[in-house]
PDB file of N, CA and C in Angstrom:
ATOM      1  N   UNK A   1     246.166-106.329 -10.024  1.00  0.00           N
ATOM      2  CA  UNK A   1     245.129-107.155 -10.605  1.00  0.00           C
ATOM      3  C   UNK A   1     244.802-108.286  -9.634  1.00  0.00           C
ATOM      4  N   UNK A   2     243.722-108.869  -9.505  1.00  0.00           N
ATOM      5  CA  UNK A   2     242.946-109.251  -8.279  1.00  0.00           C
ATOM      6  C   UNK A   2     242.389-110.673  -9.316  1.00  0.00           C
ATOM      7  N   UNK A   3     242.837-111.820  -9.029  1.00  0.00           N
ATOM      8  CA  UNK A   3     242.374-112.816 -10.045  1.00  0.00           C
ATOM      9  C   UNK A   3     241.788-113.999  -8.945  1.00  0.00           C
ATOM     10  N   UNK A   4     240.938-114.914  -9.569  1.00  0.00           N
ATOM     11  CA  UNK A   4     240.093-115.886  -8.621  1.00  0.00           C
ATOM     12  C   UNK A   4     240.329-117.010  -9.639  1.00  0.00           C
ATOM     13  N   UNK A   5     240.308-118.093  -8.967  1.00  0.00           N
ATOM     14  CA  UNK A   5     239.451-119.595  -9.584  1.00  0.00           C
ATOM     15  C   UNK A   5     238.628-120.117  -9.283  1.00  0.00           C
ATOM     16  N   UNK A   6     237.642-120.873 -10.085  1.00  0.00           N
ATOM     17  CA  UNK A   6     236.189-121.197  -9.473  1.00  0.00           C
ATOM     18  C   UNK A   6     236.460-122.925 -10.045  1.00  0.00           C
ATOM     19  N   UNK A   7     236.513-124.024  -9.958  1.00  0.00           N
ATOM     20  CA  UNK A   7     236.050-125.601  -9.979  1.00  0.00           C
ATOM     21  C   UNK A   7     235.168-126.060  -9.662  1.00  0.00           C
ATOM     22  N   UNK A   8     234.264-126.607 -10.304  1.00  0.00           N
ATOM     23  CA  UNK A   8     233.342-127.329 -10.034  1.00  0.00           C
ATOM     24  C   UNK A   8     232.859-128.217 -10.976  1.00  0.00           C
ATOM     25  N   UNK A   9     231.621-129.340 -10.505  1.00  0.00           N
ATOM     26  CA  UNK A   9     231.839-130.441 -11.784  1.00  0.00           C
ATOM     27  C   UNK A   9     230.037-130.278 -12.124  1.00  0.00           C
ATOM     28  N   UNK A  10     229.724-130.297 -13.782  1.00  0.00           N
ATOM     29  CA  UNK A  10     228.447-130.677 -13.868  1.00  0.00           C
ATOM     30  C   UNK A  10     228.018-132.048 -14.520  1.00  0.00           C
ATOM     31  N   UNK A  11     227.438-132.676 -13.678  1.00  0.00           N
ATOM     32  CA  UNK A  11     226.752-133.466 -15.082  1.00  0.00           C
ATOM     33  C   UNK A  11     225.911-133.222 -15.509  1.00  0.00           C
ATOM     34  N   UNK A  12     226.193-133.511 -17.127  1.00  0.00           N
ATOM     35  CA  UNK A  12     225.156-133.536 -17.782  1.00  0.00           C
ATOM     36  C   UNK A  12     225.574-134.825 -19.161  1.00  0.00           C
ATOM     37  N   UNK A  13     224.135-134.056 -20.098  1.00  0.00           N
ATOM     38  CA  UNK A  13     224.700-135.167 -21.474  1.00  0.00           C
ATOM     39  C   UNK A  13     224.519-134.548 -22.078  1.00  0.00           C
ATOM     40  N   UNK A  14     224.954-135.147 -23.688  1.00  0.00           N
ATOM     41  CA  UNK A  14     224.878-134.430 -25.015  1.00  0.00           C
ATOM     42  C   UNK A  14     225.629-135.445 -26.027  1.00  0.00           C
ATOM     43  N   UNK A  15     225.154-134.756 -27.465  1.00  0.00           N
ATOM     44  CA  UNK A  15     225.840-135.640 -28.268  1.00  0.00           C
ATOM     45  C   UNK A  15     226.007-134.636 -29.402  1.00  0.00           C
ATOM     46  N   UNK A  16     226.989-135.047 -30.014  1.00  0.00           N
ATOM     47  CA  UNK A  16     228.079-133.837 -31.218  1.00  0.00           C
ATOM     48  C   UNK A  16     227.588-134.382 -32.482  1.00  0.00           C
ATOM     49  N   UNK A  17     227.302-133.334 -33.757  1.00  0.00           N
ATOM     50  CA  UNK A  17     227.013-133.618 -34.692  1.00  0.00           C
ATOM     51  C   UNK A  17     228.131-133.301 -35.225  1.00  0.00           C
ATOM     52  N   UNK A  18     228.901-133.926 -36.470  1.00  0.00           N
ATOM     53  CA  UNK A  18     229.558-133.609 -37.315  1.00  0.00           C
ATOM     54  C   UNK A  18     229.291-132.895 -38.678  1.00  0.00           C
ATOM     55  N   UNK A  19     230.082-132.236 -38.972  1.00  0.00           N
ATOM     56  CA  UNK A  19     229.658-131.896 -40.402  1.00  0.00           C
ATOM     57  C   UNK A  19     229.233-132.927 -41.709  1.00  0.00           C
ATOM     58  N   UNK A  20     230.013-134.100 -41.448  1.00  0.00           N
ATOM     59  CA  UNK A  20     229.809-135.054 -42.619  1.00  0.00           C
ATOM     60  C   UNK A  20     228.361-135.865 -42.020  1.00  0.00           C
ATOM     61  N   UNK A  21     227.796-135.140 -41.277  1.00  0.00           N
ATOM     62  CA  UNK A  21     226.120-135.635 -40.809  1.00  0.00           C
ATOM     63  C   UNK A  21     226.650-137.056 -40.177  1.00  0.00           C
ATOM     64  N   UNK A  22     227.722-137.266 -39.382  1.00  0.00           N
ATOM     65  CA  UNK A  22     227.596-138.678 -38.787  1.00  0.00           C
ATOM     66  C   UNK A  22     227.510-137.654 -36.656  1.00  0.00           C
ATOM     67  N   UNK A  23     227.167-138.283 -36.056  1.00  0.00           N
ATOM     68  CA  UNK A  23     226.997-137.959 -34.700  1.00  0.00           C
ATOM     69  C   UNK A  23     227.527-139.101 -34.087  1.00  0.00           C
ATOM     70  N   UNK A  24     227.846-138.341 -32.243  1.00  0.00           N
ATOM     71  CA  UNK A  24     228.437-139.345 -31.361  1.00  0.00           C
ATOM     72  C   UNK A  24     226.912-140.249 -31.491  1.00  0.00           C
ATOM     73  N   UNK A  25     227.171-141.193 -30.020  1.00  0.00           N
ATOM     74  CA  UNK A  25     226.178-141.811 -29.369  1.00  0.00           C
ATOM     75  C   UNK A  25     224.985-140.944 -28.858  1.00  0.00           C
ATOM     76  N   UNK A  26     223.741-140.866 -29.070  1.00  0.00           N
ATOM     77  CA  UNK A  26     222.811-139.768 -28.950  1.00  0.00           C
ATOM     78  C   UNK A  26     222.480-139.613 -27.001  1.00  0.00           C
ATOM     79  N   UNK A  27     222.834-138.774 -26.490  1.00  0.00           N
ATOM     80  CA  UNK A  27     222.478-138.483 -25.118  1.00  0.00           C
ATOM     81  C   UNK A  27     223.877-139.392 -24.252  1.00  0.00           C
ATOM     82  N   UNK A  28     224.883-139.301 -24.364  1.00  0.00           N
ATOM     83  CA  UNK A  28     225.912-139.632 -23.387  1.00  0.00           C
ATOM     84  C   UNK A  28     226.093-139.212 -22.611  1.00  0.00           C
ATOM     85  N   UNK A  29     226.311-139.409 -21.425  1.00  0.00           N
ATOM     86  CA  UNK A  29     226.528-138.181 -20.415  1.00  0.00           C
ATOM     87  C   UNK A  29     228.330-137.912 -19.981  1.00  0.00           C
ATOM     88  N   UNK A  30     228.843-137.176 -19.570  1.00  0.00           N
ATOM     89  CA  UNK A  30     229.960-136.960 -18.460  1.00  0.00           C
ATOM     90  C   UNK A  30     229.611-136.196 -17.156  1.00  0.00           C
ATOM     91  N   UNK A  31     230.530-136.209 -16.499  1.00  0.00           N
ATOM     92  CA  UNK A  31     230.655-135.190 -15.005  1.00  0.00           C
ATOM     93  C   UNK A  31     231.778-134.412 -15.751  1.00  0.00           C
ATOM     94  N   UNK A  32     231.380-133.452 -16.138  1.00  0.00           N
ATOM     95  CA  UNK A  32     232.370-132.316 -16.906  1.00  0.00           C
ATOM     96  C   UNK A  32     232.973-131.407 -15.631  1.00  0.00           C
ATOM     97  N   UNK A  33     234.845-131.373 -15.479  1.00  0.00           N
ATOM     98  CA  UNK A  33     234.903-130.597 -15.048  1.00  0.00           C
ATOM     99  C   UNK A  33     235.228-129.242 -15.284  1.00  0.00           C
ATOM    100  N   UNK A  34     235.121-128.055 -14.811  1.00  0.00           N
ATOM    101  CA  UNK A  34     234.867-126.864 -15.398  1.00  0.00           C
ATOM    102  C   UNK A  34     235.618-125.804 -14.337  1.00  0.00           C
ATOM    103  N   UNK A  35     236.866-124.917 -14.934  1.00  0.00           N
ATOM    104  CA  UNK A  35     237.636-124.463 -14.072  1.00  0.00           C
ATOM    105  C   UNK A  35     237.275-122.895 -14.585  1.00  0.00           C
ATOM    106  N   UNK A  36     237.163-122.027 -13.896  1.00  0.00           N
ATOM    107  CA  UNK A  36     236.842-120.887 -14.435  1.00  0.00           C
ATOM    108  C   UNK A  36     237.787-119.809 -13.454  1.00  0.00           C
ATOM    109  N   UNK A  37     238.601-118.571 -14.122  1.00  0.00           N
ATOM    110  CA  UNK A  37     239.294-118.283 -13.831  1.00  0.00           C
ATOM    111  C   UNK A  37     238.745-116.316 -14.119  1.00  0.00           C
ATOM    112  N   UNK A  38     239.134-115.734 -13.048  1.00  0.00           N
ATOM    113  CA  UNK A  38     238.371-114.008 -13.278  1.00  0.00           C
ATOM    114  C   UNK A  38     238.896-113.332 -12.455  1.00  0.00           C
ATOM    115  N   UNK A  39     238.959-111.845 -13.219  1.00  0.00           N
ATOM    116  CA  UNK A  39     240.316-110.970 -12.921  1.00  0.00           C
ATOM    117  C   UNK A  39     239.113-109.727 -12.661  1.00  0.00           C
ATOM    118  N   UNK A  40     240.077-108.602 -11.894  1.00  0.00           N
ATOM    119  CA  UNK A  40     239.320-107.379 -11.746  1.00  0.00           C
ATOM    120  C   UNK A  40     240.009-106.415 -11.299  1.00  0.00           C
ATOM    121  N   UNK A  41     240.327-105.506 -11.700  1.00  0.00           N
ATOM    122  CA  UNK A  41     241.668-104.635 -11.584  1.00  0.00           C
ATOM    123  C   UNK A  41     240.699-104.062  -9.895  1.00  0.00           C
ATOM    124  N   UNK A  42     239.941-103.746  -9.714  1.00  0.00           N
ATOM    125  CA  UNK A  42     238.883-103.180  -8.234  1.00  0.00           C
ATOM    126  C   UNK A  42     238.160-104.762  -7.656  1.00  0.00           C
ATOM    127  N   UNK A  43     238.260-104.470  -6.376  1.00  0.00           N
ATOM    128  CA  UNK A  43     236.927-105.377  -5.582  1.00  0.00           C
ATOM    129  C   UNK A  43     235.587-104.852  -6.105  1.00  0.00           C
ATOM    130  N   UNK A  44     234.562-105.738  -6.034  1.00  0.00           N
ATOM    131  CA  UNK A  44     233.386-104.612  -5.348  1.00  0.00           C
ATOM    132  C   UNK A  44     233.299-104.552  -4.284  1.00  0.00           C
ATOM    133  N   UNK A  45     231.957-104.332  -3.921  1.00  0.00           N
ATOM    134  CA  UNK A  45     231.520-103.358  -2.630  1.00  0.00           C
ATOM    135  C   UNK A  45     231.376-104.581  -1.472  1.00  0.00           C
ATOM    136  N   UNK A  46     231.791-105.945  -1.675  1.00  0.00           N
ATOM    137  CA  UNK A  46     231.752-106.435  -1.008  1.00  0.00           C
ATOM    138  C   UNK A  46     233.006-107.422  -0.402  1.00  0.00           C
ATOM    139  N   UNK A  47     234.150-106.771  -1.598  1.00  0.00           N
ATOM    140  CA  UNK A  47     235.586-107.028  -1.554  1.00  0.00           C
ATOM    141  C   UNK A  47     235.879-108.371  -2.140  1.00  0.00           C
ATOM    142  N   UNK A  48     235.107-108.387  -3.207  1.00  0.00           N
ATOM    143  CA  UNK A  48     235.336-109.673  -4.456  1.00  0.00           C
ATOM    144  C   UNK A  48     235.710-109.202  -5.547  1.00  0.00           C
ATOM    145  N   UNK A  49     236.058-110.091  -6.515  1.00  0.00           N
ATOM    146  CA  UNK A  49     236.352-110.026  -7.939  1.00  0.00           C
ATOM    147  C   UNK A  49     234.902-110.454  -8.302  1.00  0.00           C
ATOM    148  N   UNK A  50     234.754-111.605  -8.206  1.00  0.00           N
ATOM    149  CA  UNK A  50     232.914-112.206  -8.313  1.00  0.00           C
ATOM    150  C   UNK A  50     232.509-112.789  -7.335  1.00  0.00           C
ATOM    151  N   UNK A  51     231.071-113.443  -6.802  1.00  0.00           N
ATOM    152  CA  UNK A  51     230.704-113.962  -6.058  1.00  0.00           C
ATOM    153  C   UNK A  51     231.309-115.745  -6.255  1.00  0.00           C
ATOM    154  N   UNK A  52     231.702-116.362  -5.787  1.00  0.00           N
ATOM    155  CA  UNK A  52     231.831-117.517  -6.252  1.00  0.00           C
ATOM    156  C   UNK A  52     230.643-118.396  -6.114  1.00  0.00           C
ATOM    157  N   UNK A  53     229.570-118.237  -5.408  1.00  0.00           N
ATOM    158  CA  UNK A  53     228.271-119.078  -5.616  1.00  0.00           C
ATOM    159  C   UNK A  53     227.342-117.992  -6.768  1.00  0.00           C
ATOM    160  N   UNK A  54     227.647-117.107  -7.360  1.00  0.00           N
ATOM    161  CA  UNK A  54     226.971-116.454  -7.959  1.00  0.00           C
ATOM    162  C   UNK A  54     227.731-117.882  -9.646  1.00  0.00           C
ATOM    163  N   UNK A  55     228.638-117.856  -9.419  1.00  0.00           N
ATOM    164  CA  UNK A  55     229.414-118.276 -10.899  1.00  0.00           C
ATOM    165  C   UNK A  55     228.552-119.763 -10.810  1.00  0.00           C
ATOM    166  N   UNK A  56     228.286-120.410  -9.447  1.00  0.00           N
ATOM    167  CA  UNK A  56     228.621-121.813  -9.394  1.00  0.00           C
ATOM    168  C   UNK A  56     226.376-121.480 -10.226  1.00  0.00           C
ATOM    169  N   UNK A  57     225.894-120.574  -9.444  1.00  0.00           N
ATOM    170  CA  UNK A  57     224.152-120.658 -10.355  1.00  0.00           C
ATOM    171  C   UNK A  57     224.541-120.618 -11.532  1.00  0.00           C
ATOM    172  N   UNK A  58     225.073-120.091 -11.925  1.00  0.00           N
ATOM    173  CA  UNK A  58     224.969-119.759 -13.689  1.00  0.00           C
ATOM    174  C   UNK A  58     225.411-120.526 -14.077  1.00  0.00           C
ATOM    175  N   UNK A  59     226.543-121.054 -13.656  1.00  0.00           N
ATOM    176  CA  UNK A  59     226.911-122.171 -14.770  1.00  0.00           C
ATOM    177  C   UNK A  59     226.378-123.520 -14.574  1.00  0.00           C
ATOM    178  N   UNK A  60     226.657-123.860 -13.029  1.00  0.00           N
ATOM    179  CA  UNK A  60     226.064-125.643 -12.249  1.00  0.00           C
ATOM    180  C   UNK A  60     224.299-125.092 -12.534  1.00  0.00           C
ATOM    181  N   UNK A  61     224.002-124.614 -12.092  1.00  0.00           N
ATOM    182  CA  UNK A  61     222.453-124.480 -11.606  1.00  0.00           C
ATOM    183  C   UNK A  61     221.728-124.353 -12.831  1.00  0.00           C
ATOM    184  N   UNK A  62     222.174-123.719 -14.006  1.00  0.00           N
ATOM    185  CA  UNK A  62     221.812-123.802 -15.887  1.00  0.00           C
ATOM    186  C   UNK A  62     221.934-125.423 -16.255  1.00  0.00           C
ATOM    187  N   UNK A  63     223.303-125.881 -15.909  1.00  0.00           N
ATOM    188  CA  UNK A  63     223.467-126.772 -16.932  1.00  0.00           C
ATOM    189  C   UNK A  63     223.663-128.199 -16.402  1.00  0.00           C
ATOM    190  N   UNK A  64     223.873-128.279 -14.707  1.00  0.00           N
ATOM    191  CA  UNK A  64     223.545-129.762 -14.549  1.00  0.00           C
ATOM    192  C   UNK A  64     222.287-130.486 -14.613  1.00  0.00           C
ATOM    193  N   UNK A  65     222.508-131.901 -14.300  1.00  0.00           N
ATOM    194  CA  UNK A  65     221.659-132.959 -15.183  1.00  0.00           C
ATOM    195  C   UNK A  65     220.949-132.734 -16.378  1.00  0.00           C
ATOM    196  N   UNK A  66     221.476-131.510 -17.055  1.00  0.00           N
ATOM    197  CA  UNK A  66     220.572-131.505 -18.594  1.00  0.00           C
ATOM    198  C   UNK A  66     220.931-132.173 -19.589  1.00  0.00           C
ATOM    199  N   UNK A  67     220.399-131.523 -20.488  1.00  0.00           N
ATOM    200  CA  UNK A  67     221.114-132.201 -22.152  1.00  0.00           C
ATOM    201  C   UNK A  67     221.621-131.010 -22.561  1.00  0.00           C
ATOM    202  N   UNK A  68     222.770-130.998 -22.895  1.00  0.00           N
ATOM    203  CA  UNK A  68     223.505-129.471 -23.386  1.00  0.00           C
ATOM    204  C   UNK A  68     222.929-129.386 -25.222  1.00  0.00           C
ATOM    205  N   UNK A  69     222.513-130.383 -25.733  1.00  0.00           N
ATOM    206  CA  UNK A  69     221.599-130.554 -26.974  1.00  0.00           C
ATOM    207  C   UNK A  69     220.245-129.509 -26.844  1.00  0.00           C
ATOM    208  N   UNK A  70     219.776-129.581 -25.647  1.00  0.00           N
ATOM    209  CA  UNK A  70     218.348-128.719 -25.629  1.00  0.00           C
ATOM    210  C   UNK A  70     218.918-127.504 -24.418  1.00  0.00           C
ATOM    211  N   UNK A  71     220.040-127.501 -23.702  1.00  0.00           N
ATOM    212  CA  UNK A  71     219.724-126.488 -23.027  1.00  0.00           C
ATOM    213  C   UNK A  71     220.940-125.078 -24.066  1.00  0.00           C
ATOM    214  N   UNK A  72     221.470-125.491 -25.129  1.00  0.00           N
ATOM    215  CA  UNK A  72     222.315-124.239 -25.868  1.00  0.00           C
ATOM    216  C   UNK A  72     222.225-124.633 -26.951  1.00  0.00           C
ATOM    217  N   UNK A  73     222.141-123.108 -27.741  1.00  0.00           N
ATOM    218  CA  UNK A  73     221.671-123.274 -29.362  1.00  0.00           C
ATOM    219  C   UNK A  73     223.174-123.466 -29.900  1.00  0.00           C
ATOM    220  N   UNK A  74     224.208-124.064 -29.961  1.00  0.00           N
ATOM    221  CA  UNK A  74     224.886-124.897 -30.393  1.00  0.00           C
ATOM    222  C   UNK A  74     225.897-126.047 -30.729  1.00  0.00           C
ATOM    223  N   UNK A  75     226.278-126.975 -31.472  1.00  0.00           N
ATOM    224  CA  UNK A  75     226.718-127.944 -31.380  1.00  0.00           C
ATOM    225  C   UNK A  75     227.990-128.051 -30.016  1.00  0.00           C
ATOM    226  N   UNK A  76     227.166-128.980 -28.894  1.00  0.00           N
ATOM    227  CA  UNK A  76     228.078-128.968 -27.532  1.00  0.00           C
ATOM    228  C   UNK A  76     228.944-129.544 -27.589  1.00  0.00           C
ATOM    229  N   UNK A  77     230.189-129.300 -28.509  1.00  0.00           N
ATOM    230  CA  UNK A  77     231.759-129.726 -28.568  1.00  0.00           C
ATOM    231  C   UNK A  77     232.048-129.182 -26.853  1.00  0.00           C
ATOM    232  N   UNK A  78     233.310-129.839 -26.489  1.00  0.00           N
ATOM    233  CA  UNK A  78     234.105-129.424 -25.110  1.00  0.00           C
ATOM    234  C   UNK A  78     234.594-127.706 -25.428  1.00  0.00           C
ATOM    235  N   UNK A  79     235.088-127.363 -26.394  1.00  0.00           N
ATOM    236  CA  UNK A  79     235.507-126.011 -27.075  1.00  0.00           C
ATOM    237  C   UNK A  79     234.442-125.188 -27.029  1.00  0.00           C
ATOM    238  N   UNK A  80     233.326-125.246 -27.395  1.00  0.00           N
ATOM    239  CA  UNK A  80     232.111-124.013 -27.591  1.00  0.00           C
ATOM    240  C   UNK A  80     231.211-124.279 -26.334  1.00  0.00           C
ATOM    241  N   UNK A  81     231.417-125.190 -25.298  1.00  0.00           N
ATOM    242  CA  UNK A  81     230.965-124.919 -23.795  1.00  0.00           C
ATOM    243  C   UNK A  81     232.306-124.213 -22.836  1.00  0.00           C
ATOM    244  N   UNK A  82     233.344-124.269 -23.476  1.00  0.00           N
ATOM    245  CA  UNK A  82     234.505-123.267 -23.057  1.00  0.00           C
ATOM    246  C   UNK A  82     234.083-121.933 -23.070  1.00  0.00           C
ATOM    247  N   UNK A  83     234.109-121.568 -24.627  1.00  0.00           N
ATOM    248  CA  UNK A  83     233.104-120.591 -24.476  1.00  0.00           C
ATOM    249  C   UNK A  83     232.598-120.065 -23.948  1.00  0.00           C
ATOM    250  N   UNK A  84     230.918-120.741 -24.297  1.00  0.00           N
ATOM    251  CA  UNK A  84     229.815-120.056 -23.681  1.00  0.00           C
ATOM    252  C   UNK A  84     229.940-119.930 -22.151  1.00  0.00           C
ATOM    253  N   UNK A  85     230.695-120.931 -21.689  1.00  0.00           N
ATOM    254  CA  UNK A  85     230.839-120.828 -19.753  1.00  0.00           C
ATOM    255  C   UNK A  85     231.453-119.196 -19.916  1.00  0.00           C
ATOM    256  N   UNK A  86     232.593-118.962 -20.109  1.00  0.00           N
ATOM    257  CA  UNK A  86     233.342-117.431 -20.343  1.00  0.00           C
ATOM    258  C   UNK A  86     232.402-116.198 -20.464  1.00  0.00           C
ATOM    259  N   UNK A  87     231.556-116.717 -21.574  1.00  0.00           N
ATOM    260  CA  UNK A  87     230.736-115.402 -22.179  1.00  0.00           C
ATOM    261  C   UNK A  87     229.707-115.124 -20.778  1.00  0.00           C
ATOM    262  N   UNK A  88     228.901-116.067 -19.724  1.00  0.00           N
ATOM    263  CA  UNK A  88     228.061-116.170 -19.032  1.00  0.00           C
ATOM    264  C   UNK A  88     229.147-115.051 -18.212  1.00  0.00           C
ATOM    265  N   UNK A  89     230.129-114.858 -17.665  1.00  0.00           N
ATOM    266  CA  UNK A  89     230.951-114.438 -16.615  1.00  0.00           C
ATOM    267  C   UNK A  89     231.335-113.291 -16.817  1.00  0.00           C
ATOM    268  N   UNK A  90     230.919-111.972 -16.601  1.00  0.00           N
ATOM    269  CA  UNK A  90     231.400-110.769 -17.298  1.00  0.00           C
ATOM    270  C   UNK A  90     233.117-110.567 -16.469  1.00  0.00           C
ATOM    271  N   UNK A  91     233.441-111.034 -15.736  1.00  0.00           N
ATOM    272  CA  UNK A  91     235.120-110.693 -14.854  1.00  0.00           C
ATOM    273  C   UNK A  91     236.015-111.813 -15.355  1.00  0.00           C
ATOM    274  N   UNK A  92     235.403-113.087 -16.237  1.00  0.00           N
ATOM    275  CA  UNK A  92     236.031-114.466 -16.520  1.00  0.00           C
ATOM    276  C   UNK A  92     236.891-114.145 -17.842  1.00  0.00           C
ATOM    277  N   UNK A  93     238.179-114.382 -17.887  1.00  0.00           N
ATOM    278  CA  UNK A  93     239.059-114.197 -18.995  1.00  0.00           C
ATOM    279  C   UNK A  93     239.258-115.942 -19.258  1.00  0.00           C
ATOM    280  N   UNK A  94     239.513-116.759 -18.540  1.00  0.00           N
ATOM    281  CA  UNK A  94     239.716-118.178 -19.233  1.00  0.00           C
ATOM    282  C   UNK A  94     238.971-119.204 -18.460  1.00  0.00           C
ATOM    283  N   UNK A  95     238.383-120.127 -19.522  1.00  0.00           N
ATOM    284  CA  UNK A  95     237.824-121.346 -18.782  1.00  0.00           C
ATOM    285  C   UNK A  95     238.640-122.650 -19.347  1.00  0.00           C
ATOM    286  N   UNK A  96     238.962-123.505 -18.378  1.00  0.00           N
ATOM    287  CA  UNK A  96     239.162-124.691 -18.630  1.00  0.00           C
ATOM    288  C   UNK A  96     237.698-125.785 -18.735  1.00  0.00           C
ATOM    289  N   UNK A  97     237.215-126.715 -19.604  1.00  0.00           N
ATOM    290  CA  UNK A  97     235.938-127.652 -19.118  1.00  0.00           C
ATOM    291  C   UNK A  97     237.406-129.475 -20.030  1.00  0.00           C
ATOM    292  N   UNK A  98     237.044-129.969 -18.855  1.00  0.00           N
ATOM    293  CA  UNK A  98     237.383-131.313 -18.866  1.00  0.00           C
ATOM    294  C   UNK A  98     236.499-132.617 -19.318  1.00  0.00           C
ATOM    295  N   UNK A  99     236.177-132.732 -20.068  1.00  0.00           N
ATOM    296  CA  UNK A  99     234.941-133.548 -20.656  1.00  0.00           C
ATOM    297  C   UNK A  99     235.173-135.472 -19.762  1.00  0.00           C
ATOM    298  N   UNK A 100     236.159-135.688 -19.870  1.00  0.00           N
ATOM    299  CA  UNK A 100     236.648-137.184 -19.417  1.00  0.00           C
ATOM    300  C   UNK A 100     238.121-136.525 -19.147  1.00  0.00           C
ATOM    301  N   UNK A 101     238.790-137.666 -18.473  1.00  0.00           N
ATOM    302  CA  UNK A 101     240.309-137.546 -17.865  1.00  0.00           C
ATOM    303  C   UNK A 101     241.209-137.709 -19.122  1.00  0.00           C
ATOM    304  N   UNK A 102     241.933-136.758 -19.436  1.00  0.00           N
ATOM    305  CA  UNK A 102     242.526-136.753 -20.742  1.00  0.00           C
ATOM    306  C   UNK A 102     242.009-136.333 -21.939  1.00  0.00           C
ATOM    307  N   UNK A 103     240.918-135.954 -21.662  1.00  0.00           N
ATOM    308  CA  UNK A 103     240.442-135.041 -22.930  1.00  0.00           C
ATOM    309  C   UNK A 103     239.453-133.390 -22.066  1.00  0.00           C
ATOM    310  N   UNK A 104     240.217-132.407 -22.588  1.00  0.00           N
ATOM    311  CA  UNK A 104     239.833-131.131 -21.685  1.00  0.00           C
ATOM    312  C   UNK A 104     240.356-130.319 -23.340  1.00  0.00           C
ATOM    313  N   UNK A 105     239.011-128.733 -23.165  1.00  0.00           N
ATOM    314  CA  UNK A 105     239.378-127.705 -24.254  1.00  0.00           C
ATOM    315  C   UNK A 105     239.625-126.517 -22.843  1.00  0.00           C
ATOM    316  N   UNK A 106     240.407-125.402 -23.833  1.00  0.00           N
ATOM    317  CA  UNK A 106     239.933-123.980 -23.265  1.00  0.00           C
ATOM    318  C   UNK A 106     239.836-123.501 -23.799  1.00  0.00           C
ATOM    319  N   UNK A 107     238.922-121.934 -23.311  1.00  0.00           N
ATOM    320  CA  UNK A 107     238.591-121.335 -23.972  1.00  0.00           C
ATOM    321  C   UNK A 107     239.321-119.856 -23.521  1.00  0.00           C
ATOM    322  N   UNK A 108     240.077-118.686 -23.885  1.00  0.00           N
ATOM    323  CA  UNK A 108     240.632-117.380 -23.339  1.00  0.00           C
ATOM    324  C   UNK A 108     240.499-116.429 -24.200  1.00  0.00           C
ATOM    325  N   UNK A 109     240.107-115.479 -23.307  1.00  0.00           N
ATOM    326  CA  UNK A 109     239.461-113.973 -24.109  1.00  0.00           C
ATOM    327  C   UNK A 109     240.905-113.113 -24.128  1.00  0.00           C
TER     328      UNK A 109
END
């Protein structure tokens, strides 16, 4: 098994709705960091698991300087951008995203 890590940081902003209808501060930003990790029992044809600037478009090139409020249909907790980073990566089994120093979710398939 043939495994990679990818790091890199985006900023962006967003703000969390709660269920009891109270929300953070509306549009906060961080420099989120975002560790993404992908396995592949074969290379391809070019002797990778993935491209690593292919991972860094999809995820940096989607979602920096946005609002994660308007750029994904849902509530942008640190946990459900774990997620969705994973789901974007068809070879990605776990993502780490670091929201501030001391507060980080993951997400593993």
């Amino acid at each position: 098994m043939y495994k990679v890590r990818k790091t890199m940081t985006v900023s962006a902003s967003h703000h969390i709705s709660f269920a009891g209808g109270t929300q953070t501060e509306p549009d906060h930003g961080h420099n989120w960091k975002i560790t993404v990790w992908c396995a592949s029992e074969e290379l391809d044809a070019d002797g990778m698991v993935v491209d690593f600037c292919d991972i860094e478009r999809r995820i940096c090139g989607y979602l920096d300087h946005g609002d994660l409020n308007e750029l994904l249909p849902f509530n942008p907790t640190t946990e459900n951008l774990a997620r969705w980073i994973c789901d974007q990566i068809p070879q990605c089994y776990q993502v780490e995203v670091e929201e501030s120093p001391g507060n980080a979710a993951s997400y593993e398939r």
